[in-house]
N, C-alpha and C. Protein backbone atom coordinates (compact mmCIF):
# COMPACT_ATOMS: atom_id res chain seq x y z
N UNK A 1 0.85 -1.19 0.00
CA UNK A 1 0.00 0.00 0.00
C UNK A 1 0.89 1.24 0.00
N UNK A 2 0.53 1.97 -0.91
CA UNK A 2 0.92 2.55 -0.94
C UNK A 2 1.08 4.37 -0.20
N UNK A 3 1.53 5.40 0.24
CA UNK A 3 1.49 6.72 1.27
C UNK A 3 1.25 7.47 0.00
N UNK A 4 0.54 8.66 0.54
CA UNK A 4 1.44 9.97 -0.27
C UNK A 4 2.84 10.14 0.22
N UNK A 5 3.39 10.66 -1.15
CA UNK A 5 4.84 11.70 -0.33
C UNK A 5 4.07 13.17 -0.10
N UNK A 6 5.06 14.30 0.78
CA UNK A 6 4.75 15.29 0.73
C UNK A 6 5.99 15.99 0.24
N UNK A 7 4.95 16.73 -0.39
CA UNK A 7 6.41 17.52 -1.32
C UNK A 7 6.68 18.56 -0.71
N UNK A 8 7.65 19.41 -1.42
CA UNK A 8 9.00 20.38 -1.34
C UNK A 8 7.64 21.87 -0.42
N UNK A 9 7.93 22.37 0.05
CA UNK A 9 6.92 23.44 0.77
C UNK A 9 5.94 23.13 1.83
N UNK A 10 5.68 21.95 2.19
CA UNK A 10 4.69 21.37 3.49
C UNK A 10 5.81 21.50 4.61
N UNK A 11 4.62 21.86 5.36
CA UNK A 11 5.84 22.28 6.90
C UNK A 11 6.39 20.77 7.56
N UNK A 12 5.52 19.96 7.18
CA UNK A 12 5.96 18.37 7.84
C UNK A 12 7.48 18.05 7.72
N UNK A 13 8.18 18.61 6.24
CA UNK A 13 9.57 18.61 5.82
C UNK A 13 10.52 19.78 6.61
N UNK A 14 9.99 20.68 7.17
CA UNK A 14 11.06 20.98 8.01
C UNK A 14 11.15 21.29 9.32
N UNK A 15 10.44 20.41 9.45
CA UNK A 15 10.35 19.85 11.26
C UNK A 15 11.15 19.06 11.56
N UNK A 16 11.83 19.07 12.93
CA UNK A 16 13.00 18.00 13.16
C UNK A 16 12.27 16.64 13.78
N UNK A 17 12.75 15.79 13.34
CA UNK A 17 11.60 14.79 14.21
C UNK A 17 11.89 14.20 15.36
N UNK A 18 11.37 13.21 15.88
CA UNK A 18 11.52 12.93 17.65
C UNK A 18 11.51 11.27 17.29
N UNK A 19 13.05 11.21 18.25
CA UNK A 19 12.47 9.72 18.53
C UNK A 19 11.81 8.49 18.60
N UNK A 20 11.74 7.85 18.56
CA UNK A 20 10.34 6.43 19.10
C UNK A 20 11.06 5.88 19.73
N UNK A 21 10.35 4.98 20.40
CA UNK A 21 10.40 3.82 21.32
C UNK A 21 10.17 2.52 20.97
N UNK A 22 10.57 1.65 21.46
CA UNK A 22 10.14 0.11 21.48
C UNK A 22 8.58 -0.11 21.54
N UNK A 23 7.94 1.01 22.38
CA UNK A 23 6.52 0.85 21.97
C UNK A 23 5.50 1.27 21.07
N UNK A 24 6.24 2.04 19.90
CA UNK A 24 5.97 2.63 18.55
C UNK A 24 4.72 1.75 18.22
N UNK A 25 3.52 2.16 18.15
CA UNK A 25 2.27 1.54 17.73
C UNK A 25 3.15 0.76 16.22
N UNK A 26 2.57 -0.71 16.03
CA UNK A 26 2.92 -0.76 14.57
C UNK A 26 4.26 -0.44 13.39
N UNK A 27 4.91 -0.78 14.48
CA UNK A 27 5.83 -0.18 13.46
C UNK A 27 6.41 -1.02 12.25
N UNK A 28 6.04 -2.23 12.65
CA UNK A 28 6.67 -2.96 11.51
C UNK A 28 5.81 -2.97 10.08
N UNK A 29 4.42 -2.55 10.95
CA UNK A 29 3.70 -2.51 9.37
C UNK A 29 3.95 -0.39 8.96
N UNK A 30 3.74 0.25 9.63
CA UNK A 30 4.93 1.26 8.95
C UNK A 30 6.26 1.23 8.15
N UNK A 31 6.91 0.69 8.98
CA UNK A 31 8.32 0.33 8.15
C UNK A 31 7.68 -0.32 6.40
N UNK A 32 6.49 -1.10 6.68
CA UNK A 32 6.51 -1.67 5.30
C UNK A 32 5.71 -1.31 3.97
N UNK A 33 4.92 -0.59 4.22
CA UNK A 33 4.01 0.59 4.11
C UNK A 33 5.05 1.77 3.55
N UNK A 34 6.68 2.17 4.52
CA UNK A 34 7.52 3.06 3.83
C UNK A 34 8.50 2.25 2.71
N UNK A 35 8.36 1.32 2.61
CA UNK A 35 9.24 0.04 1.41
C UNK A 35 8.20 0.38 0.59
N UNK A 36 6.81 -0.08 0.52
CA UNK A 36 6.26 -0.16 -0.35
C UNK A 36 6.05 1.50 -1.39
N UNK A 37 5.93 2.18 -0.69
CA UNK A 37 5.69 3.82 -1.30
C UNK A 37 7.25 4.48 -2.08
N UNK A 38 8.68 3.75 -1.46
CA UNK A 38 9.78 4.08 -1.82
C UNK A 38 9.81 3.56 -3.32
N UNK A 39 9.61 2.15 -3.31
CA UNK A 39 9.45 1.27 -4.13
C UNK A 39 8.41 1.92 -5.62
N UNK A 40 7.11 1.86 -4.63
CA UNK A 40 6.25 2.88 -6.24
C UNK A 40 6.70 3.80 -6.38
N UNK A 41 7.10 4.78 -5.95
CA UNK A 41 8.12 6.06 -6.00
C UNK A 41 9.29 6.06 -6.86
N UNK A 42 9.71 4.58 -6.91
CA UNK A 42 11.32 4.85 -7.78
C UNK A 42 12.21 5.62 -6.91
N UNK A 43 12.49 5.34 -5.79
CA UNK A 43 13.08 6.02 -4.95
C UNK A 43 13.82 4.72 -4.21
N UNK A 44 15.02 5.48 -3.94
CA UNK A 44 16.31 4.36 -3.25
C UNK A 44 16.16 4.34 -1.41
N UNK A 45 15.46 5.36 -1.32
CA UNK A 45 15.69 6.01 0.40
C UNK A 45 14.22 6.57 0.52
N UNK A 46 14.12 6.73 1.79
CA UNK A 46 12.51 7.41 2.19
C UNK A 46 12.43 8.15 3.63
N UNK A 47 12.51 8.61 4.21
CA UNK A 47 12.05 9.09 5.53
C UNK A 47 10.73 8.75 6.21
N UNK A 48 10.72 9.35 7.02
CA UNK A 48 9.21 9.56 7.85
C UNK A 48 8.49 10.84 8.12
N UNK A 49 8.87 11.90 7.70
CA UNK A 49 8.98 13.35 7.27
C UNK A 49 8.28 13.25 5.88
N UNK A 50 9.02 12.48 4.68
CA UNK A 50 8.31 12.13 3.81
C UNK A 50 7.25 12.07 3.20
N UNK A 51 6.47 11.22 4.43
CA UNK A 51 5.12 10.50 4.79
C UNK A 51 4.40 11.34 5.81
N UNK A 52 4.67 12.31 6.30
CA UNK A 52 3.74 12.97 6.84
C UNK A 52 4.21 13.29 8.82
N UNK A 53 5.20 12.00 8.86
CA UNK A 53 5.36 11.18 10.27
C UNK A 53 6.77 12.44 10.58
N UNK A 54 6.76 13.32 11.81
CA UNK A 54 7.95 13.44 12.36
C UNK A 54 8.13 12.82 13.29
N UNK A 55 9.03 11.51 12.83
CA UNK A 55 9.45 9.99 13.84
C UNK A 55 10.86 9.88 12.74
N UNK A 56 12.02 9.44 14.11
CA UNK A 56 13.57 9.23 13.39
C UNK A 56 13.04 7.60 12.74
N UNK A 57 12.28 7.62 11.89
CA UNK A 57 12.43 6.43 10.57
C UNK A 57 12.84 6.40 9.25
N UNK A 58 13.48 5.79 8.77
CA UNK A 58 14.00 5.59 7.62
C UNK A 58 14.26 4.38 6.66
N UNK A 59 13.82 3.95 5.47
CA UNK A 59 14.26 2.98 4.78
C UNK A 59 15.16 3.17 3.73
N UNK A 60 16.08 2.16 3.47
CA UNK A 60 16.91 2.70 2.41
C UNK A 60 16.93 0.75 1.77
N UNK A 61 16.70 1.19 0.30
CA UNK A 61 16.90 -0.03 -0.46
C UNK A 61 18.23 0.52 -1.90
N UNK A 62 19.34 0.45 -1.42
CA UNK A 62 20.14 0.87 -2.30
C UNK A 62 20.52 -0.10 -3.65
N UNK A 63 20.03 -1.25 -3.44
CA UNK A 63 20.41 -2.15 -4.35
C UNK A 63 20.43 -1.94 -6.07
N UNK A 64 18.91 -0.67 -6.86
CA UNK A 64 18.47 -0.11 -7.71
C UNK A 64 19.96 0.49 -8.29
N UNK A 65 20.63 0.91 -7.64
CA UNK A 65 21.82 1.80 -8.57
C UNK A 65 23.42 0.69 -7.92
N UNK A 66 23.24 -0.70 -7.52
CA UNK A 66 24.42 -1.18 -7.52
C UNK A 66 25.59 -1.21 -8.78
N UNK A 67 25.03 -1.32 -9.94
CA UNK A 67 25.73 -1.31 -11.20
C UNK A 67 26.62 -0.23 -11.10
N UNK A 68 26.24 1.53 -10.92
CA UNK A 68 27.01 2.03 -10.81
C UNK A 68 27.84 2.51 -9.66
N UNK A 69 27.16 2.02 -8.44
CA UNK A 69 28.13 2.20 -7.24
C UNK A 69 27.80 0.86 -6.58
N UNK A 70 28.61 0.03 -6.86
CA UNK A 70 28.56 -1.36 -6.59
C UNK A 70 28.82 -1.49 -4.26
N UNK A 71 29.15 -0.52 -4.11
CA UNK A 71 28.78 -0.80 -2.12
C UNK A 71 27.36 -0.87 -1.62
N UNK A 72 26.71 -0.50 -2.79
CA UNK A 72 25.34 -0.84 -2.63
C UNK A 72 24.47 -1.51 -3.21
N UNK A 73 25.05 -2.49 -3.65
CA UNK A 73 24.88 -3.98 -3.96
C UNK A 73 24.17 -4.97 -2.62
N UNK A 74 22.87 -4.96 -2.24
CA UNK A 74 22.32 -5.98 -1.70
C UNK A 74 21.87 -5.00 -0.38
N UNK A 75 21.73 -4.14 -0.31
CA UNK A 75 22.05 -3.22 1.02
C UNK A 75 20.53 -2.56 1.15
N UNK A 76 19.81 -3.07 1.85
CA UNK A 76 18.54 -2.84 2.40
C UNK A 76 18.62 -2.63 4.24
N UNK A 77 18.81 -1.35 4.37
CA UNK A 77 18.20 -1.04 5.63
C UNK A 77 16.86 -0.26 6.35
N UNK A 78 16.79 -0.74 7.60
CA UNK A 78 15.49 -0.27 8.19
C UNK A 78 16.46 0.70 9.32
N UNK A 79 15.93 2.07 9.19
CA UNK A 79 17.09 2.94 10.46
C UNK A 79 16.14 3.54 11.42
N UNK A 80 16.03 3.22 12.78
CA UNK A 80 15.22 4.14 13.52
C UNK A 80 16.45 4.42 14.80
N UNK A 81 15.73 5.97 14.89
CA UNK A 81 16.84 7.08 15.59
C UNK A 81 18.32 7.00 15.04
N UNK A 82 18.08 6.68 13.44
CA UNK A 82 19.77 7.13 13.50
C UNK A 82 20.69 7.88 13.99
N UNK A 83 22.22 7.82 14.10
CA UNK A 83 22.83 8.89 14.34
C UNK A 83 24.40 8.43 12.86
N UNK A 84 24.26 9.69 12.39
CA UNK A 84 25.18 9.94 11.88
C UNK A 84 26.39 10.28 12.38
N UNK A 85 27.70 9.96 12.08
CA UNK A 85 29.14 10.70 12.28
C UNK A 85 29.80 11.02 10.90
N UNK A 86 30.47 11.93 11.16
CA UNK A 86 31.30 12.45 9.84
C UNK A 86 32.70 11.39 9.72
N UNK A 87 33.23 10.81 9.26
CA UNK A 87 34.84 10.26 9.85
C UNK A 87 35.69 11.38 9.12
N UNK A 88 35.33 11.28 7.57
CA UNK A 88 36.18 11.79 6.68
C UNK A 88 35.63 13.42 5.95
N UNK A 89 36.77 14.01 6.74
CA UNK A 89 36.21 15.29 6.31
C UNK A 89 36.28 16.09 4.53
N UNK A 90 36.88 15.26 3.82
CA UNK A 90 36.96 16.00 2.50
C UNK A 90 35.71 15.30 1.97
N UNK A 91 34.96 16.44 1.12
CA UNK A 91 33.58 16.06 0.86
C UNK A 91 33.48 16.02 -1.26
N UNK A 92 32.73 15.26 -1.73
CA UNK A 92 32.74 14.68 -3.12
C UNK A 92 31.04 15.67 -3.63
N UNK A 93 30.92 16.50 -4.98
CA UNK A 93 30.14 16.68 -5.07
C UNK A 93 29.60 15.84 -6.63
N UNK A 94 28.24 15.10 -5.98
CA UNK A 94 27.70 14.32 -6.46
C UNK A 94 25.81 14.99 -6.80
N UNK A 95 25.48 14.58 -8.16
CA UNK A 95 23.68 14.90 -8.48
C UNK A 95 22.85 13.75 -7.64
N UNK A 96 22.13 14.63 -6.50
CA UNK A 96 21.12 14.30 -5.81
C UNK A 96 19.71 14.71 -7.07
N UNK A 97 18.99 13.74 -5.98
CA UNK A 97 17.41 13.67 -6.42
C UNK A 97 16.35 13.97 -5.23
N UNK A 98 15.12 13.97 -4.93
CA UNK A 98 14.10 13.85 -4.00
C UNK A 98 12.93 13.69 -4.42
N UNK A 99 12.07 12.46 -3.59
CA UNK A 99 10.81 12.29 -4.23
C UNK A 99 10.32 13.25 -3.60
N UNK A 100 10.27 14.40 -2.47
CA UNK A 100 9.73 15.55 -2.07
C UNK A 100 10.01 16.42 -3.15
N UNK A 101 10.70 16.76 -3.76
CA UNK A 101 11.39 17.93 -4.81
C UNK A 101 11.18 17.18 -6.30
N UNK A 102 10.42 16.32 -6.77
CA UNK A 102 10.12 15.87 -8.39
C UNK A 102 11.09 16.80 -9.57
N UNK A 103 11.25 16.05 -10.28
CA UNK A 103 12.21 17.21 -11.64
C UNK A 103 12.83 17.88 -11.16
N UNK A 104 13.49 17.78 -10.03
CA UNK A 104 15.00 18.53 -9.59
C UNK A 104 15.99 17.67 -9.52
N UNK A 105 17.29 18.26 -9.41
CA UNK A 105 18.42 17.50 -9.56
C UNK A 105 19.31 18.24 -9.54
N UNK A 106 20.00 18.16 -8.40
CA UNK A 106 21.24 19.11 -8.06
C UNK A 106 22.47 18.55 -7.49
N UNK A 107 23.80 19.05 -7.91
CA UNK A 107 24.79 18.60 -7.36
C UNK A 107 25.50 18.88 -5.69
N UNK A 108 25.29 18.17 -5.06
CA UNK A 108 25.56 18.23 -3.24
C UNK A 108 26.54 17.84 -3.01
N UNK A 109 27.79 18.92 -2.33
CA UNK A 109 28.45 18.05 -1.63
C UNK A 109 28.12 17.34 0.07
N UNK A 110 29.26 16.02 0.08
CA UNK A 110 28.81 15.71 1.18
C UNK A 110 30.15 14.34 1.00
N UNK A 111 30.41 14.30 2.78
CA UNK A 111 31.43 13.52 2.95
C UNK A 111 30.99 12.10 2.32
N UNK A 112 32.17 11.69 1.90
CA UNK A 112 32.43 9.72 1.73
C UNK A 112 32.12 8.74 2.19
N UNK A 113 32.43 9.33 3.91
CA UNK A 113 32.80 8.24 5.02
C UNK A 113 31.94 8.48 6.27
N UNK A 114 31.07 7.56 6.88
CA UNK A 114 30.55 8.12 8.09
C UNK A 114 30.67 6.90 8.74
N UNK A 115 29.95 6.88 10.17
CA UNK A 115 29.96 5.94 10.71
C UNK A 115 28.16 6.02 11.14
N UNK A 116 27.76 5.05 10.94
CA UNK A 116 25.89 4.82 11.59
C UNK A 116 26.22 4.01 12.32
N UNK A 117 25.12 4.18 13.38
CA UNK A 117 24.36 3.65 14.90
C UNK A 117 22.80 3.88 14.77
N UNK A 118 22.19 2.60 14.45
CA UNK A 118 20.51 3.06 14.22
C UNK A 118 20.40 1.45 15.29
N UNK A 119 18.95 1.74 15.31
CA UNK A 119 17.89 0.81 16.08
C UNK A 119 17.64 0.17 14.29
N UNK A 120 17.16 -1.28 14.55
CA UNK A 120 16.30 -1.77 13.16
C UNK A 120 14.61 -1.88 13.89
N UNK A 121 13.97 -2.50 12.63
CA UNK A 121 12.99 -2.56 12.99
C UNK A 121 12.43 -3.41 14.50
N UNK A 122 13.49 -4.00 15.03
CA UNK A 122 13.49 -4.68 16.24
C UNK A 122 14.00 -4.15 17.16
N UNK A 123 14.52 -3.23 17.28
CA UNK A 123 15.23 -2.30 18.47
C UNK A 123 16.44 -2.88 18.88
N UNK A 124 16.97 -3.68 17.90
CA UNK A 124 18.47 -4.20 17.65
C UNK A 124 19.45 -3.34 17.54
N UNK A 125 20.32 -2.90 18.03
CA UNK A 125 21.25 -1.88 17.97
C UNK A 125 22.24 -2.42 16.90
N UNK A 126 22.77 -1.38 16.15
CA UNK A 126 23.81 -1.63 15.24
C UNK A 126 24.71 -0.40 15.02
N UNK A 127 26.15 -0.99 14.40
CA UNK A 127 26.90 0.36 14.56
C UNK A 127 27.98 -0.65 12.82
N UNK A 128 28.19 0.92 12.04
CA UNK A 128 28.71 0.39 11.02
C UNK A 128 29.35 1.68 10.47
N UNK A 129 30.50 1.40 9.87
CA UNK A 129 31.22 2.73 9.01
C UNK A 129 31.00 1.88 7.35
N UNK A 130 30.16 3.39 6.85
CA UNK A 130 29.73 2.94 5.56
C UNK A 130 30.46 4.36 4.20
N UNK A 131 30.64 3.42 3.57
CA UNK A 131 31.74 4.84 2.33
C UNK A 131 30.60 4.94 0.82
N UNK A 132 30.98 5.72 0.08
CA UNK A 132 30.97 5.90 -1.10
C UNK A 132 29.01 6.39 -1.43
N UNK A 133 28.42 5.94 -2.32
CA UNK A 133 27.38 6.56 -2.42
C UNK A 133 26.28 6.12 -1.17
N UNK A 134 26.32 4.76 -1.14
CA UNK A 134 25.61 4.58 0.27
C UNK A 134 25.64 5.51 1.42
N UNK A 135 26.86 6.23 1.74
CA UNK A 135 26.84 6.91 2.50
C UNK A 135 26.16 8.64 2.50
N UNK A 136 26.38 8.44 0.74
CA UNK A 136 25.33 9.77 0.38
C UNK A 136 23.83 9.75 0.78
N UNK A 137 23.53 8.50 0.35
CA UNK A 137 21.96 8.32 0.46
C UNK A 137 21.76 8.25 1.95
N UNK A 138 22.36 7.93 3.05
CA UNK A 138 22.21 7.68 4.42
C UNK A 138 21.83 9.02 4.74
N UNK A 139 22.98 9.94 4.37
CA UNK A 139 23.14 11.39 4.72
C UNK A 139 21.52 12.21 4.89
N UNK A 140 21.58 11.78 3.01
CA UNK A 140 20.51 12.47 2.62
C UNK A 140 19.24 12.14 3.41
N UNK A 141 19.21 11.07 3.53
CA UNK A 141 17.73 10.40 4.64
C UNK A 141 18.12 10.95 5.58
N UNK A 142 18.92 10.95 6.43
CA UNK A 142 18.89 11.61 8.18
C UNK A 142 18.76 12.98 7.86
N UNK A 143 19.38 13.84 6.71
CA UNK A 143 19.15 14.96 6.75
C UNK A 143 17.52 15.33 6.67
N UNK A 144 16.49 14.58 6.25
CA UNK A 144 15.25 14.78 6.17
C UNK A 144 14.72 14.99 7.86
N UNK A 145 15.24 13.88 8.50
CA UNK A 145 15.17 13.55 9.88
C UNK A 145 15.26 15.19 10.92
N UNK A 146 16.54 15.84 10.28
CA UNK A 146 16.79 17.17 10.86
C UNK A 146 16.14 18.40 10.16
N UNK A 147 14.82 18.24 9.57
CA UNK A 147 14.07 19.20 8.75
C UNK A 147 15.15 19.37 7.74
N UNK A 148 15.90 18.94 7.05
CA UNK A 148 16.78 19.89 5.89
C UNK A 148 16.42 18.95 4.37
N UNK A 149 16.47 19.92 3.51
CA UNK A 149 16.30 18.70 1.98
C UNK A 149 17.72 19.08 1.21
N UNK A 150 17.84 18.35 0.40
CA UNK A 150 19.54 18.66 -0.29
C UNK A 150 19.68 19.95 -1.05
N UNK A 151 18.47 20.65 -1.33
CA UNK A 151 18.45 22.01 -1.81
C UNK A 151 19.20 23.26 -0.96
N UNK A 152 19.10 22.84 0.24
CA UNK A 152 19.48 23.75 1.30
C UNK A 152 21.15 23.32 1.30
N UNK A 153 21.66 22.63 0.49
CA UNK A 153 23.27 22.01 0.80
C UNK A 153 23.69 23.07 -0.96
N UNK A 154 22.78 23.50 -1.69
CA UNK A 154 23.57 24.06 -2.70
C UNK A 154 23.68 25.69 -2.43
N UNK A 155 24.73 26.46 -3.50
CA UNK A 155 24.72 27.55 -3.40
C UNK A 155 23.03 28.46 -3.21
N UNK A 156 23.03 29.82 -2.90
CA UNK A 156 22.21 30.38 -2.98
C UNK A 156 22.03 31.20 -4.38
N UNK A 157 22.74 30.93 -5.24
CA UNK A 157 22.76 31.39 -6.92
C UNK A 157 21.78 29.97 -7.16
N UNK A 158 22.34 28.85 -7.13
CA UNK A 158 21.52 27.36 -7.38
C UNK A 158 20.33 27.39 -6.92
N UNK A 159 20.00 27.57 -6.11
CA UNK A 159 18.23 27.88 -5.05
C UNK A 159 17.77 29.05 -5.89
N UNK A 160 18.47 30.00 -5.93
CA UNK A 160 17.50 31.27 -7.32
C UNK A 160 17.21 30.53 -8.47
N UNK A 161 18.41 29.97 -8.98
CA UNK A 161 18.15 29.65 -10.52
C UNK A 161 16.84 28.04 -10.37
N UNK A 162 16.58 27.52 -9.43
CA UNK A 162 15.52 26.83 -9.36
C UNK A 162 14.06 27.49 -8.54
N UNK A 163 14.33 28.72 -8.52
CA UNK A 163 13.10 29.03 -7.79
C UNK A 163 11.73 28.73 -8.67
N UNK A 164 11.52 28.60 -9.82
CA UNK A 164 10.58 28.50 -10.48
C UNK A 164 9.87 27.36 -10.18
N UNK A 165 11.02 26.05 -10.45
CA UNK A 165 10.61 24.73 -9.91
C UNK A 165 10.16 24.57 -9.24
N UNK A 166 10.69 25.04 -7.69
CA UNK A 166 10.29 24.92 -6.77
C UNK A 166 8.77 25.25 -6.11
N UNK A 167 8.52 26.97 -6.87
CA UNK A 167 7.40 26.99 -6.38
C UNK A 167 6.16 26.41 -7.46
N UNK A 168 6.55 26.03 -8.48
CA UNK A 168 5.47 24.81 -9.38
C UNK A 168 5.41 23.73 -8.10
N UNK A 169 6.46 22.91 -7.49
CA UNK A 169 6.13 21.92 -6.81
C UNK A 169 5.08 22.51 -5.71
N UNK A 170 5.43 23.88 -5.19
CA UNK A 170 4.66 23.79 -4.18
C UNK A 170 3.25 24.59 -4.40
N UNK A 171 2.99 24.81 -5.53
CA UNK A 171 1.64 25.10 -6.04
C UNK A 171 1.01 23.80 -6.84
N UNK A 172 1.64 22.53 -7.21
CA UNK A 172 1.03 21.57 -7.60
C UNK A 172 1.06 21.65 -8.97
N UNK A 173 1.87 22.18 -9.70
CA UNK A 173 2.20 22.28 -11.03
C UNK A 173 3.50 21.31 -11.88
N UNK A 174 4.06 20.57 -10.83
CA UNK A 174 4.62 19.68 -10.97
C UNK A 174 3.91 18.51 -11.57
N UNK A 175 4.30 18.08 -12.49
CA UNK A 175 3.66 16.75 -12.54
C UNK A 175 4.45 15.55 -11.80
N UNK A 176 3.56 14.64 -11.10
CA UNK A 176 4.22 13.58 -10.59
C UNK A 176 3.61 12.36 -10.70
N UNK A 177 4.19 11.01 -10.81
CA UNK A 177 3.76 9.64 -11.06
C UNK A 177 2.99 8.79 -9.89
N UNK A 178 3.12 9.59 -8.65
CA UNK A 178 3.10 8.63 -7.51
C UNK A 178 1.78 9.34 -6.86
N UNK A 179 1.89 9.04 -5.87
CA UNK A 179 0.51 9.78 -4.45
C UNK A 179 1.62 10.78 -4.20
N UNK A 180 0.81 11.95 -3.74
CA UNK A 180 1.69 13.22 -3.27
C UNK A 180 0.73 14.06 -2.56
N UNK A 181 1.20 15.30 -1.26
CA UNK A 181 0.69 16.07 -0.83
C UNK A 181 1.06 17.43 -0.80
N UNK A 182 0.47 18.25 -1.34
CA UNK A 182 0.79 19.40 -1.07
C UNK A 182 0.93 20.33 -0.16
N UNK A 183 1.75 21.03 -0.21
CA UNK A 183 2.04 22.38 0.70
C UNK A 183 0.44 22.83 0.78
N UNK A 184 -0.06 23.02 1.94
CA UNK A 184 -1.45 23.64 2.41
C UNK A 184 -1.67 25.15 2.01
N UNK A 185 -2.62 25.22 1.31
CA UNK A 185 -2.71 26.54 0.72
C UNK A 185 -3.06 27.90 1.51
N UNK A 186 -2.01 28.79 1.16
CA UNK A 186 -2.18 30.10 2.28
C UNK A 186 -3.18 30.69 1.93
């Protein structure tokens, strides 16, 4: 079954979100519910911000682009309360996407190397240093987590020269393939 996403201008996206607990109503059928919407989406990563939810959740199915960044070859995670670390401070600028932001595409920098510590869908603790684009897409998901979208990581010449886009997405002039919600009309 599939969610709406909410797109680029709904306040749900830049809210920081809060925690859960072991007693998270449901979460496993959430967690699958956010697979399934990533999945119709054409999307590698998803939040819970995303979906409407400010809760530290996240899915990431990186396997879709292993061909060209082969560390993400087989790599399906479930992340609740991630925490990110930086290890390696020289940062690679690489073209991001967002199913919140449709028909955008901008180049972000952002470090190589981090180290994650998330809960899974079982409240299993895990701790892992992950490199190369996987570690982009991690980024990019926790950054949802801290209200931010990858637009906010480019110049402020780059954010002008897309202002048009932007506010099509958030007037609904975007066309999009999936379920979507709009920014609430002022």
């Amino acid at each position: 079954m599939s969610l709406p996403i909410y797109l680029y201008g709904h306040p749900v996206l830049r809210k920081v979100s809060e925690e859960i607990s072991p007693d998270y109503p449901d979460l496993k059928t959430l967690v699958g519910k956010m697979y399934d919407t990533m999945y119709e989406s054409e999307g590698v990563g998803l939040a819970a911000p995303q979906i409407g939810l400010n809760h530290r959740i996240v899915v990431i199915d990186a396997d879709p682009v292993r061909e060209s960044f082969p560390e993400c070859a087989g790599r399906k995670l479930t992340l609740v309360n991630p925490v990110v670390e930086v290890l390696d401070g020289e940062k690679v600028s690489r073209a991001e996407g967002c199913l919140s932001l449709p028909g955008l595409s901008e180049n972000v920098q952002r470090v190589e190397h981090i180290r994650l510590k998330w809960l899974d869908e079982n409240f299993e603790a895990h701790e892992e240093e992950i490199s190369g684009f996987l570690a982009r897409i991690v980024q990019h998901e926790c950054d949802h987590l801290e209200g931010k979208l990858y637009i906010d990581h480019v110049s402020p010449i780059r954010r002008q020269l897309n202002k048009a886009k932007l506010r099509n997405i958030m007037t609904g002039k975007t066309r999009v393939d999936y379920p979507v919600r709009y920014a609430p009309k002022k």
